[in-house]
N, C-alpha and C. Protein backbone atom coordinates (compact mmCIF):
# COMPACT_ATOMS: atom_id res chain seq x y z
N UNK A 1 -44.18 28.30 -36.09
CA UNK A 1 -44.33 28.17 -37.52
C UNK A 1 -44.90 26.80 -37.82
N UNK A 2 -45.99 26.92 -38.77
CA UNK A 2 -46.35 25.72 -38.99
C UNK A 2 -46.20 25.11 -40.06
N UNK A 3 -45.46 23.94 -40.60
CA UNK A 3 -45.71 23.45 -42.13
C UNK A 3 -46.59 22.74 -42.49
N UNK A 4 -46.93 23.10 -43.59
CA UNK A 4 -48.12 22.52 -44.33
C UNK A 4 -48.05 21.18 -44.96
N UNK A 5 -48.08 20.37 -44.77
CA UNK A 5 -48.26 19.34 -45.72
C UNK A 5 -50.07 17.95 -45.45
N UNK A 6 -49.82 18.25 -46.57
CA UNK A 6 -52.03 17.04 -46.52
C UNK A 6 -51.23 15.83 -45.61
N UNK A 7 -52.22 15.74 -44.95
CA UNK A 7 -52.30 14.23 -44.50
C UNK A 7 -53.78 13.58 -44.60
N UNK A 8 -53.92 12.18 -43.89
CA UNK A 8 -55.21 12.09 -44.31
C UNK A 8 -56.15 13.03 -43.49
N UNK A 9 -56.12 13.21 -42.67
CA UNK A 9 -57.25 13.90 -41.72
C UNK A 9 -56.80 15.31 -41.24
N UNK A 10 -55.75 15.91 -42.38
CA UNK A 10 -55.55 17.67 -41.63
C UNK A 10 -54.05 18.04 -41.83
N UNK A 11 -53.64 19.14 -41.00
CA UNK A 11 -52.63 19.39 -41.78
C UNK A 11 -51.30 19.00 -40.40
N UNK A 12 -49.70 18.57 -40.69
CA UNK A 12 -49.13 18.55 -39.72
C UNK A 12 -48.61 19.22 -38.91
N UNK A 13 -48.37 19.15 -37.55
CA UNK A 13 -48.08 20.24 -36.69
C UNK A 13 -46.73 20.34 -37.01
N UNK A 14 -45.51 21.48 -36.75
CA UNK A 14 -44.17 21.23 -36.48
C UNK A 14 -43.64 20.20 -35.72
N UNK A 15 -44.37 20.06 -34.08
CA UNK A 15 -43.91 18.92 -33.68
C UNK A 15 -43.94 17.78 -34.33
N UNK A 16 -45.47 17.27 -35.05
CA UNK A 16 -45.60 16.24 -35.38
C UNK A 16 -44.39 16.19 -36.65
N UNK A 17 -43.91 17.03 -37.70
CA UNK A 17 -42.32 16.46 -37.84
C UNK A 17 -41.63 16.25 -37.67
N UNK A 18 -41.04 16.99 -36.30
CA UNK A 18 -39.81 17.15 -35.52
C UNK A 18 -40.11 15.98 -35.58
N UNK A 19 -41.13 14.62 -35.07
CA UNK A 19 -40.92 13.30 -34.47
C UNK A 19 -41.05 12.45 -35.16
N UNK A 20 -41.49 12.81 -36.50
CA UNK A 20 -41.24 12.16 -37.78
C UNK A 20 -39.43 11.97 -38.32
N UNK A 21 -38.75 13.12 -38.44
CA UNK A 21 -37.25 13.02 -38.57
C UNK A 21 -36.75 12.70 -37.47
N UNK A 22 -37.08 12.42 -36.04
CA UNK A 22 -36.63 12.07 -34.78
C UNK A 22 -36.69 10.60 -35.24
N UNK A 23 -37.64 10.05 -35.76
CA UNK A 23 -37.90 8.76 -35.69
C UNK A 23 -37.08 8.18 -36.93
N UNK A 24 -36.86 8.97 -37.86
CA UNK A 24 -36.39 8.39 -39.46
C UNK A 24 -34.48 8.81 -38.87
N UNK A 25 -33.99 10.11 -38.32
CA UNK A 25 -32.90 9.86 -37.69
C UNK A 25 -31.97 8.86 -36.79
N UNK A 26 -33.33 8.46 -35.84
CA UNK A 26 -32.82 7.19 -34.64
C UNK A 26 -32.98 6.07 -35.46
N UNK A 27 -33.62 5.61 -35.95
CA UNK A 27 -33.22 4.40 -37.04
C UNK A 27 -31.93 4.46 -37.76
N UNK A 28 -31.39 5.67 -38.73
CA UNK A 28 -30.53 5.39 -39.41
C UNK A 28 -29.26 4.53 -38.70
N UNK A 29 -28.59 4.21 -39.28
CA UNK A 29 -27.43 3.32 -38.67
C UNK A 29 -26.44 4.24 -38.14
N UNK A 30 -26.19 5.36 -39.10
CA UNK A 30 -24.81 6.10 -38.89
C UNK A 30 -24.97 7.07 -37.31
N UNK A 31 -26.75 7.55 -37.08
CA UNK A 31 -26.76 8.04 -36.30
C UNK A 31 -26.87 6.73 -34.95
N UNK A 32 -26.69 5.42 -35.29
CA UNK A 32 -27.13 4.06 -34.13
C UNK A 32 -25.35 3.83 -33.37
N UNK A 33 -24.83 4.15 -34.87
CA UNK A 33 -23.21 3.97 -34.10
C UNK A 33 -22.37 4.92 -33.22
N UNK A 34 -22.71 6.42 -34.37
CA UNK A 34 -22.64 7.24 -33.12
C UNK A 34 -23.03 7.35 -31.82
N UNK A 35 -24.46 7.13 -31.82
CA UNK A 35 -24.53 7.00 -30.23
C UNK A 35 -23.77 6.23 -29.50
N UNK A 36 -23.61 4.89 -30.19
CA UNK A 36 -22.54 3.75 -29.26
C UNK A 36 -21.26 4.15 -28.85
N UNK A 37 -21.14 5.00 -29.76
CA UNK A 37 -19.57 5.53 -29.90
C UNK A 37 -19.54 6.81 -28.67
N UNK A 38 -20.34 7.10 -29.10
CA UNK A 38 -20.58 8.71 -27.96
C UNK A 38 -20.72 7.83 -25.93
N UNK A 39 -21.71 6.91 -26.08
CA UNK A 39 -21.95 6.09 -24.96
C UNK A 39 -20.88 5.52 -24.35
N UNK A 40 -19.68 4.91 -25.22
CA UNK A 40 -18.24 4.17 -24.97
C UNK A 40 -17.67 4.99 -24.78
N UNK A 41 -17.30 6.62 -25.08
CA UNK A 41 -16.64 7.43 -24.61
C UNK A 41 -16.80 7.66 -23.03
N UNK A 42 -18.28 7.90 -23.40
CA UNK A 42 -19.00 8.35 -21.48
C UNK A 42 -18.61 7.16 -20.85
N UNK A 43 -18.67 6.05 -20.71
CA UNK A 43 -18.81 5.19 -19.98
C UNK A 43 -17.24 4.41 -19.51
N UNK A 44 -16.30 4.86 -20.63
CA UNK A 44 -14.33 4.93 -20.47
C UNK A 44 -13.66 5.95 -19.54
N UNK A 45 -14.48 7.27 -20.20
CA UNK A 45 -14.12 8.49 -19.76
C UNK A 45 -14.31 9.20 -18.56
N UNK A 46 -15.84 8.63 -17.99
CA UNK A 46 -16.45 9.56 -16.81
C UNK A 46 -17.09 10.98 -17.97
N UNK A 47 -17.06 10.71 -19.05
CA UNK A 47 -17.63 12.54 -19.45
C UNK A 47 -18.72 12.67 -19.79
N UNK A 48 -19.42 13.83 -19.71
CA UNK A 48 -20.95 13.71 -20.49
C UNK A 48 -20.81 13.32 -21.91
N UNK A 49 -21.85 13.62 -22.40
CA UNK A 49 -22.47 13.31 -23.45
C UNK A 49 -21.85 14.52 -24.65
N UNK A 50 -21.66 15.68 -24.04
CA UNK A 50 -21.60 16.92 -24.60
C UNK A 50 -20.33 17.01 -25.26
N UNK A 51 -20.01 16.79 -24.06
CA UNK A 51 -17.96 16.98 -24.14
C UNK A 51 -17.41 15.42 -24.95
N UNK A 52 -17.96 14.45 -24.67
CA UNK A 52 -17.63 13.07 -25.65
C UNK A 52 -18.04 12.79 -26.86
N UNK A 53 -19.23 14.09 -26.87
CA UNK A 53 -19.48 14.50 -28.91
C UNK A 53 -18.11 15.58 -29.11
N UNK A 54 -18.12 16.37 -28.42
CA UNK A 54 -16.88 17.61 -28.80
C UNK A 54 -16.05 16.58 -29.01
N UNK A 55 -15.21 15.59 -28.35
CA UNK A 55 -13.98 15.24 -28.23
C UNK A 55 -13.64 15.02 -29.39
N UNK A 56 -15.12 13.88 -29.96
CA UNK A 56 -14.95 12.73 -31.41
C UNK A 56 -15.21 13.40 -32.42
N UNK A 57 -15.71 14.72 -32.29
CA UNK A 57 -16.38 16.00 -33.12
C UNK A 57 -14.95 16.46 -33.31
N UNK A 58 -13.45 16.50 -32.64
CA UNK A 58 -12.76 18.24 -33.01
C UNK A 58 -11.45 16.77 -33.31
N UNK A 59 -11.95 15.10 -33.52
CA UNK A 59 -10.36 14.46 -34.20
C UNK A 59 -9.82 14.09 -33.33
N UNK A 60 -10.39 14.18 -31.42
CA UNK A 60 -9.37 13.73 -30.95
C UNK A 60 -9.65 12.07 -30.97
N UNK A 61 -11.15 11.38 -31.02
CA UNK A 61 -11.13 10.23 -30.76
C UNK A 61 -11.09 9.65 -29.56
N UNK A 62 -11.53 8.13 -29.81
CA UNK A 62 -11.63 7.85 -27.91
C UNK A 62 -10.03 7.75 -27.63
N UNK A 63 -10.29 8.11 -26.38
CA UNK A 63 -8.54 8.11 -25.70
C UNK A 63 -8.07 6.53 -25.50
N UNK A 64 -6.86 6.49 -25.92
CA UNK A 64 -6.23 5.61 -25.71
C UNK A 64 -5.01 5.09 -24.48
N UNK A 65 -4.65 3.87 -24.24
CA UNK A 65 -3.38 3.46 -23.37
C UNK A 65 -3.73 4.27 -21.59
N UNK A 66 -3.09 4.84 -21.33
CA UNK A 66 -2.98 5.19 -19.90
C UNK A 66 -4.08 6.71 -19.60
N UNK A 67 -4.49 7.14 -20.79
CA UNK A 67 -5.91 8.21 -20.80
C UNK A 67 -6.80 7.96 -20.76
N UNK A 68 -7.20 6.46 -21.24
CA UNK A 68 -8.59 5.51 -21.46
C UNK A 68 -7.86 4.95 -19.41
N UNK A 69 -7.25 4.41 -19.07
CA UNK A 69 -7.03 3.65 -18.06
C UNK A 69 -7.40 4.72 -16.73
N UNK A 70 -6.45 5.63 -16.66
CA UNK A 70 -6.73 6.66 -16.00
C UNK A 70 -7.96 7.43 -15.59
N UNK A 71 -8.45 7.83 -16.95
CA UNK A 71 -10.32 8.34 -16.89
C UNK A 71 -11.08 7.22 -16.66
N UNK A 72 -10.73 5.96 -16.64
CA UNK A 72 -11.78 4.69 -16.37
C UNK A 72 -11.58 5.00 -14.71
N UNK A 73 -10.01 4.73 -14.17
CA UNK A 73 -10.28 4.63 -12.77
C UNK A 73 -10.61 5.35 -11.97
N UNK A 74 -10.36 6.89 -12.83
CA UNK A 74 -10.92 7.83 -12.00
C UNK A 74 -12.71 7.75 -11.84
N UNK A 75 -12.75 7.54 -12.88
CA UNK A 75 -14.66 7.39 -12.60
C UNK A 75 -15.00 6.20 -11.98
N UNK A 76 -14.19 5.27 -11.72
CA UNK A 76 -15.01 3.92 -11.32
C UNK A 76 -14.32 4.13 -9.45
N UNK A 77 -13.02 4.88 -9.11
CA UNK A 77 -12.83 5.39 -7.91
C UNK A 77 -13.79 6.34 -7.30
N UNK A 78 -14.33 7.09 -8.14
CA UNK A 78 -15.61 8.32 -7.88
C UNK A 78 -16.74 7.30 -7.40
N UNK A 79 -17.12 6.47 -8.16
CA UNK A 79 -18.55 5.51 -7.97
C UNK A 79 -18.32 4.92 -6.40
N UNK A 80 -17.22 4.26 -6.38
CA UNK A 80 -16.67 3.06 -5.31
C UNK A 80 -16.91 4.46 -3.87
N UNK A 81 -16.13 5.68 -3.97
CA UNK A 81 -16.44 6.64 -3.20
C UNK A 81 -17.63 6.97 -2.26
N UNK A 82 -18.29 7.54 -3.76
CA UNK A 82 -19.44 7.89 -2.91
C UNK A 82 -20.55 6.36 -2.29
N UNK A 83 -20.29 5.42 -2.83
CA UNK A 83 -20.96 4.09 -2.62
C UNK A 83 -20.40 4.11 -1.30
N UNK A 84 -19.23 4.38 -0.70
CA UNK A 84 -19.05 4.46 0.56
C UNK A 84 -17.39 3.45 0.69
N UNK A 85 -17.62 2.59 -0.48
CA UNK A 85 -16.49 1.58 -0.64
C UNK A 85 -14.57 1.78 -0.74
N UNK A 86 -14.57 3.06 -0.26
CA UNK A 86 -13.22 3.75 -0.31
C UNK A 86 -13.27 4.37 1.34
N UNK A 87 -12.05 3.94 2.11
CA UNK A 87 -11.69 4.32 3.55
C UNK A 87 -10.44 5.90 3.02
N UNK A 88 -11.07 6.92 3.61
CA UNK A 88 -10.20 8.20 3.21
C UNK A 88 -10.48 8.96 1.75
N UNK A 89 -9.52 9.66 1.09
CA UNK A 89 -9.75 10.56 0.77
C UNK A 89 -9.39 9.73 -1.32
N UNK A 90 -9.80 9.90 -2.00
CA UNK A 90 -9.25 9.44 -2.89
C UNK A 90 -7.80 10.29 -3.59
N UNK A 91 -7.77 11.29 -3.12
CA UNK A 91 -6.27 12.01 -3.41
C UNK A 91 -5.04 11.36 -3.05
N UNK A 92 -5.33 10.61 -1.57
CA UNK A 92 -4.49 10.13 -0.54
C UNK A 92 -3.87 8.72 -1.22
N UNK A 93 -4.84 7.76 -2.29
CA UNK A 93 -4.36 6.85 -3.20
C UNK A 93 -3.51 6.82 -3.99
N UNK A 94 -4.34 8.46 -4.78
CA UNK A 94 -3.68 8.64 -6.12
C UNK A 94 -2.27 8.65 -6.16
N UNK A 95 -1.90 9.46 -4.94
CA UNK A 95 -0.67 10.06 -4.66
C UNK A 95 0.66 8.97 -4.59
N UNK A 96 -0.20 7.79 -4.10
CA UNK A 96 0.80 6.64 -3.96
C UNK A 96 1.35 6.38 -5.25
N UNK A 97 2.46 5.82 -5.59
CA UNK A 97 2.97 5.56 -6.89
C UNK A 97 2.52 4.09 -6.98
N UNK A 98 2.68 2.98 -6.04
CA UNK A 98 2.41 1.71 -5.96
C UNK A 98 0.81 1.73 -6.63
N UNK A 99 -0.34 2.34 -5.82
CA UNK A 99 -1.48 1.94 -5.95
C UNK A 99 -1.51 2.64 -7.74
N UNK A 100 -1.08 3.74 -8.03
CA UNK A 100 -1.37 3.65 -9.51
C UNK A 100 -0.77 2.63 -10.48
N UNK A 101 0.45 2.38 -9.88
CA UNK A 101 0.68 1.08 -10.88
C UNK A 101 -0.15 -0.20 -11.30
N UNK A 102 -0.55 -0.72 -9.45
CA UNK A 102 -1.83 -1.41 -9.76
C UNK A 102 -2.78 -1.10 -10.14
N UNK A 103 -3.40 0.14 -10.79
CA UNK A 103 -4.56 0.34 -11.59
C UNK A 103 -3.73 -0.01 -12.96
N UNK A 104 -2.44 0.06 -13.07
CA UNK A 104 -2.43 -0.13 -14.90
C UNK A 104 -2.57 -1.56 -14.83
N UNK A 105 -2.56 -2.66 -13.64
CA UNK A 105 -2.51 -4.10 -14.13
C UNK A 105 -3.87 -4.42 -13.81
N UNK A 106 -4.60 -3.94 -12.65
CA UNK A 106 -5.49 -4.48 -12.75
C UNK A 106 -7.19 -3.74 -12.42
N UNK A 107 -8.49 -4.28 -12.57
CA UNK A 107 -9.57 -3.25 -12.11
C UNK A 107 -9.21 -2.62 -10.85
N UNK A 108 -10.28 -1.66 -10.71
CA UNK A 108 -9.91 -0.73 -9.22
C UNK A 108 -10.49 -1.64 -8.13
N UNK A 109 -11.09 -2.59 -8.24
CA UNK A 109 -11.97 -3.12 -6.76
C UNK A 109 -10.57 -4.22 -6.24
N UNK A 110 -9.97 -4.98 -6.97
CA UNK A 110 -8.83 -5.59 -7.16
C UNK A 110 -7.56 -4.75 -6.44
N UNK A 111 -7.31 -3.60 -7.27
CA UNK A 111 -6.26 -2.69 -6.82
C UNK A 111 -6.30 -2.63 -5.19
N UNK A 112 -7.35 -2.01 -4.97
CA UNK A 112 -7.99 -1.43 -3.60
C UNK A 112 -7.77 -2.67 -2.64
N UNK A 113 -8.24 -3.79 -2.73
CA UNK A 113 -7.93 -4.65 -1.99
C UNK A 113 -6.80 -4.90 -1.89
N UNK A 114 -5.47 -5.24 -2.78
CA UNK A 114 -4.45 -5.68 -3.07
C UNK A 114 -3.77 -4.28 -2.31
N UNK A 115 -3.76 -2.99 -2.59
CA UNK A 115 -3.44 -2.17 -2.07
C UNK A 115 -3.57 -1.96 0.09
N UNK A 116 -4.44 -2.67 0.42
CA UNK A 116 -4.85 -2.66 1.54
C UNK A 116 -4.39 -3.78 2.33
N UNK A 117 -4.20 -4.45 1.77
CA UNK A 117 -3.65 -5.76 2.44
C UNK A 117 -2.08 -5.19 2.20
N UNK A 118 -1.44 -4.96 1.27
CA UNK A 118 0.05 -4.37 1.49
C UNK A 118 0.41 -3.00 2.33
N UNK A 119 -0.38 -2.49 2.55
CA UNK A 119 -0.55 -1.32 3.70
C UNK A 119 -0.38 -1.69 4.82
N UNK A 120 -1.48 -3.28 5.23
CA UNK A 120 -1.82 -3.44 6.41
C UNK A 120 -0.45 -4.68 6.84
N UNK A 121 -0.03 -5.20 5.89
CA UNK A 121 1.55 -5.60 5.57
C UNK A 121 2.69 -4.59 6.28
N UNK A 122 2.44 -3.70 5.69
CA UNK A 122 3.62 -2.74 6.07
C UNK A 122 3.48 -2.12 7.53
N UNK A 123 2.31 -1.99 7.72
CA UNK A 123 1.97 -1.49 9.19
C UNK A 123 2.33 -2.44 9.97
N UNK A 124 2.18 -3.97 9.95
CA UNK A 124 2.39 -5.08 10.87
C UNK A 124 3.70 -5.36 10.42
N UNK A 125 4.38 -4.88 9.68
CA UNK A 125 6.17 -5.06 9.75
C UNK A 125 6.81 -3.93 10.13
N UNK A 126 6.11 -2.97 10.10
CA UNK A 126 6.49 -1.44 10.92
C UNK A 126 6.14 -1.98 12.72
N UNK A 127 5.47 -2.22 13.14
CA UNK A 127 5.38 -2.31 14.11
C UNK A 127 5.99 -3.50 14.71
N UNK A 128 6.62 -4.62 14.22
CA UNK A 128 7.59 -5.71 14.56
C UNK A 128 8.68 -4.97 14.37
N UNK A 129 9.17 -4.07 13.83
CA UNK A 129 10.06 -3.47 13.88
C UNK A 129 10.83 -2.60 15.48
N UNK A 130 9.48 -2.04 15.32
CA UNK A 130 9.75 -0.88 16.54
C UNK A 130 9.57 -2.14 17.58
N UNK A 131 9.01 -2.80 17.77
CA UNK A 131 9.07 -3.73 19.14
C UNK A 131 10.24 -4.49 19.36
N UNK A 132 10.86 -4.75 18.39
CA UNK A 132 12.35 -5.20 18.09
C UNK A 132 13.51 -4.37 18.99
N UNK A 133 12.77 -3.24 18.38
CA UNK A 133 13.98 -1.88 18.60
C UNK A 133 13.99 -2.02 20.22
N UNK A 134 12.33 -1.56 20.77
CA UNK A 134 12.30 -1.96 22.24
C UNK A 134 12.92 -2.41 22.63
N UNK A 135 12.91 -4.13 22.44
CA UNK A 135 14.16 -4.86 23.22
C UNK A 135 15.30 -5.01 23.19
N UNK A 136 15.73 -4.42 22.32
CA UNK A 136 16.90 -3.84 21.82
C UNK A 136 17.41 -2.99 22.93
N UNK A 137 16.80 -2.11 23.26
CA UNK A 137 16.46 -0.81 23.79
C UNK A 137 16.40 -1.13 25.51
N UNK A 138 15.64 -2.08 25.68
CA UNK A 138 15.36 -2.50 26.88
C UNK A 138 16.68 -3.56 27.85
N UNK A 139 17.18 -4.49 26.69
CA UNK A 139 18.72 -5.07 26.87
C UNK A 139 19.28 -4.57 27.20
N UNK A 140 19.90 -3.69 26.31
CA UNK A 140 20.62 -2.80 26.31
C UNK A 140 21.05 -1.83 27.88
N UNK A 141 19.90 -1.55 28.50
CA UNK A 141 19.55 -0.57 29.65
C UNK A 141 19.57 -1.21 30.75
N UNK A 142 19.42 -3.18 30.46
CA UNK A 142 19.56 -4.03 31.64
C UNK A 142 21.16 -4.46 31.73
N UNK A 143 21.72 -4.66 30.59
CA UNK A 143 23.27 -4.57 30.71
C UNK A 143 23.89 -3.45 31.24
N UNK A 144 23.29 -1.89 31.08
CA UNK A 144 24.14 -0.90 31.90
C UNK A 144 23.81 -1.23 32.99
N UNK A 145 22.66 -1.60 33.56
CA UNK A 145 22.28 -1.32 35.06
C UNK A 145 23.25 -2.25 35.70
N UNK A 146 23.84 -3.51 34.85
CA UNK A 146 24.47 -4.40 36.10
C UNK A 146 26.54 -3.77 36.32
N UNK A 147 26.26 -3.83 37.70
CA UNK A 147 27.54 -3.45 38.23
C UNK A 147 29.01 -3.89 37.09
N UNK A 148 29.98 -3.06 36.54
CA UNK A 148 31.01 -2.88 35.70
C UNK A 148 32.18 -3.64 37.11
N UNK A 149 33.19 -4.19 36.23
CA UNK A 149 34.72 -4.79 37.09
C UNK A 149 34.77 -3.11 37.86
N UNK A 150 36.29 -3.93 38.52
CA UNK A 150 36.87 -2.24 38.86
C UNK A 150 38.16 -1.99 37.64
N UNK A 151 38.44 -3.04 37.72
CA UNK A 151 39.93 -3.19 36.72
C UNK A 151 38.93 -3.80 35.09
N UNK A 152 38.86 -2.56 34.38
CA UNK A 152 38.03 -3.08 32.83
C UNK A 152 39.14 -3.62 32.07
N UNK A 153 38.60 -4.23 31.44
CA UNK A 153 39.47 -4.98 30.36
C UNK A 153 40.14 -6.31 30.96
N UNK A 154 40.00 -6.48 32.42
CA UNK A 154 40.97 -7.49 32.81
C UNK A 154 39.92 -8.82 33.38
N UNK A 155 39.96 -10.14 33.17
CA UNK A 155 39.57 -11.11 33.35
C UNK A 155 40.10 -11.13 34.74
N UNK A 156 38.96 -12.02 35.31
CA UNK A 156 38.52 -12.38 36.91
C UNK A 156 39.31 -13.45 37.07
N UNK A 157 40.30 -13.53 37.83
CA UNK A 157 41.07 -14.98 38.32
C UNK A 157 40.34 -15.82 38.73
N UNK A 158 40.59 -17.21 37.60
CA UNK A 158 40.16 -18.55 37.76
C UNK A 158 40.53 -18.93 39.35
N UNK A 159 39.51 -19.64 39.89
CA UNK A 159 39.47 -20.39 41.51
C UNK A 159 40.70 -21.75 40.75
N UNK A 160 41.08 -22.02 41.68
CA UNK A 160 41.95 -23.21 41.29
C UNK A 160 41.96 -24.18 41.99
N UNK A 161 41.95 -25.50 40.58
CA UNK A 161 41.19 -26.14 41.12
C UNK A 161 42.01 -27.78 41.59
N UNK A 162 41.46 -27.76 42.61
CA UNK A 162 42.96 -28.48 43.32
C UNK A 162 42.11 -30.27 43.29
N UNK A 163 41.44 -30.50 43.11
CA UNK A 163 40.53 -31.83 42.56
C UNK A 163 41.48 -32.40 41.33
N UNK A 164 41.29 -31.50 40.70
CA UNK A 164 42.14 -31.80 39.11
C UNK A 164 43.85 -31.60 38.76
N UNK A 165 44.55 -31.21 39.68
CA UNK A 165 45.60 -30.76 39.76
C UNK A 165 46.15 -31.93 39.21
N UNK A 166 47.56 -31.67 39.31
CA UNK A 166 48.70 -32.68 39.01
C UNK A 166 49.42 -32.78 40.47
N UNK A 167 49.87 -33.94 40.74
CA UNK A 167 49.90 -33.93 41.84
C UNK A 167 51.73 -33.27 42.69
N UNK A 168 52.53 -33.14 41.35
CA UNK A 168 53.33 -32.17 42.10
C UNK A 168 53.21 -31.38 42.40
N UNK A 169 52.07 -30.23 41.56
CA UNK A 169 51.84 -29.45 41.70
C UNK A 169 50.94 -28.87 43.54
N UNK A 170 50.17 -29.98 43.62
CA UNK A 170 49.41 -30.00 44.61
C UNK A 170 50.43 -30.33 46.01
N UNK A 171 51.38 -31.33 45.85
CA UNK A 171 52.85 -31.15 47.01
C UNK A 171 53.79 -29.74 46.95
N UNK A 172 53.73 -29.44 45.88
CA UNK A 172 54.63 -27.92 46.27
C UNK A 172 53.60 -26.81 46.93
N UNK A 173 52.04 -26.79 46.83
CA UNK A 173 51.30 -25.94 47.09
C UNK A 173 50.95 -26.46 48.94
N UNK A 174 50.92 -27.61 48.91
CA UNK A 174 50.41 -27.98 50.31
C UNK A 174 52.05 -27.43 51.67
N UNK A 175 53.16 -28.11 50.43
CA UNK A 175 54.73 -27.47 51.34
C UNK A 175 54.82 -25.99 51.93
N UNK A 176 54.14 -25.12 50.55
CA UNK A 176 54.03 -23.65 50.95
C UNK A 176 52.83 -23.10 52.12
N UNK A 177 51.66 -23.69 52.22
CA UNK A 177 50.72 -23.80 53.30
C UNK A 177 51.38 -24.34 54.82
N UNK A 178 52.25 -25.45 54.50
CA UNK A 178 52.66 -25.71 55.88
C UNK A 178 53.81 -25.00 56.16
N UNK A 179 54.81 -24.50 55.31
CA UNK A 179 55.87 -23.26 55.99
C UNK A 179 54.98 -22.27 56.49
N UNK A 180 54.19 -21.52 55.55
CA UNK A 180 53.37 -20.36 56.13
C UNK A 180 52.89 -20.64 57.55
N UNK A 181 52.39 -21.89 57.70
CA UNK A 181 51.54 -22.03 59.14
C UNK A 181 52.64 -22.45 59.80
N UNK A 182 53.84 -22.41 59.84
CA UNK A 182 54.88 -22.82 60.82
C UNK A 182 55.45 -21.41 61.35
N UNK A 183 55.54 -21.04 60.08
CA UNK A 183 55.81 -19.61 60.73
C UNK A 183 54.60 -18.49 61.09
N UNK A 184 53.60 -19.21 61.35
CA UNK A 184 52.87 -18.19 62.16
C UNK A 184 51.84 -17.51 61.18
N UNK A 185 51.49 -17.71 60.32
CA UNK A 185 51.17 -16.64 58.97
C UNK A 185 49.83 -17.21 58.43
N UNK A 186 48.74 -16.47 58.75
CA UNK A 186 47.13 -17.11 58.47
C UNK A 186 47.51 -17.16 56.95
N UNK A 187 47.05 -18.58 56.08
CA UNK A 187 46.68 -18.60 54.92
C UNK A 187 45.59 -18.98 54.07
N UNK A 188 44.89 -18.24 53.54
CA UNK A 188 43.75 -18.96 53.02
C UNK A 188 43.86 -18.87 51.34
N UNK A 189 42.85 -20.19 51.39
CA UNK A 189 42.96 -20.55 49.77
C UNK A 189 42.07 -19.96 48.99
């Protein structure tokens, strides 16, 4: 369909209006903010263009608090992804309760690091652990191996020590050595 209107040199095509109100539309202001507004959705949200006119179109408005935080990290975890900048699966994050907390305090490139160094924390105190246990483990198996008393529970008679004695003590012990050897009777100390 074509509309008619004079110009200087002929008449205008449909297109050539369509790009006449294309051009008198993208100027207006109301349609300059919307776009910004539509663009700040996409760019919070991860959403097209389509669905971030529906949203602001049906009252819901840009999302706020932990829906704006959430749809940010999920799209800026998607980017970091396929960029290659994520080790594993991004489900395997989400799932953590720790690493989402650190997305509410801080960006995701931040999180991710901070998250990785406390991983690699826990792995190097997991494993001082179990090496602990080892020698634990290993003690333990060198104390059974050594030979048990015969009589348990009972302390090994002190050698006595005749250097330090008192010296009656050491004349009644030497009197009993020389009866024994008088009467015939091997004694040893």
């Amino acid at each position: 369909m074509i509309f008619r209107k004079e110009k200087e040199h002929g008449v205008l095509t449909e297109e050539e209006i369509l790009d006449m109100a294309r051009d008198i539309a993208e100027n207006d202001p109301a349609y300059i903010i919307g776009s910004m507004l539509i663009k700040s959705v996409c760019d919070d949200t991860g959403l097209d263009e389509g669905a971030a006119f529906s949203m602001l179109l049906d009252g819901g408005g840009m999302p706020k608090g932990i829906a704006a935080i959430s749809a940010r990290a999920a799209n800026d975890l998607m980017r970091l992804y396929k960029e290659g900048g994520i080790e594993g699966e991004i489900d395997s994050y989400l799932e953590d309760e720790r690493f989402v907390k650190m997305l509410l305090e801080m960006p995701v490139k931040a999180a991710l690091r901070l998250y990785a160094a406390e991983c690699n924390a826990d792995a190097a105190a997991k494993a001082e652990r179990e090496k602990g246990a080892m020698d634990v483990m290993e003690k333990l198996a060198a104390r059974r191996a050594l030979p048990s008393p015969i009589k348990g529970n009972t302390p090994a008679a002190a050698d006595t020590d005749y250097a330090n004695m008192p010296t009656r003590e050491f004349n009644l012990i030497k009197e009993r050595l020389m009866r024994a050897a008088s009467e015939g009777r091997r004694v040893s100390l």
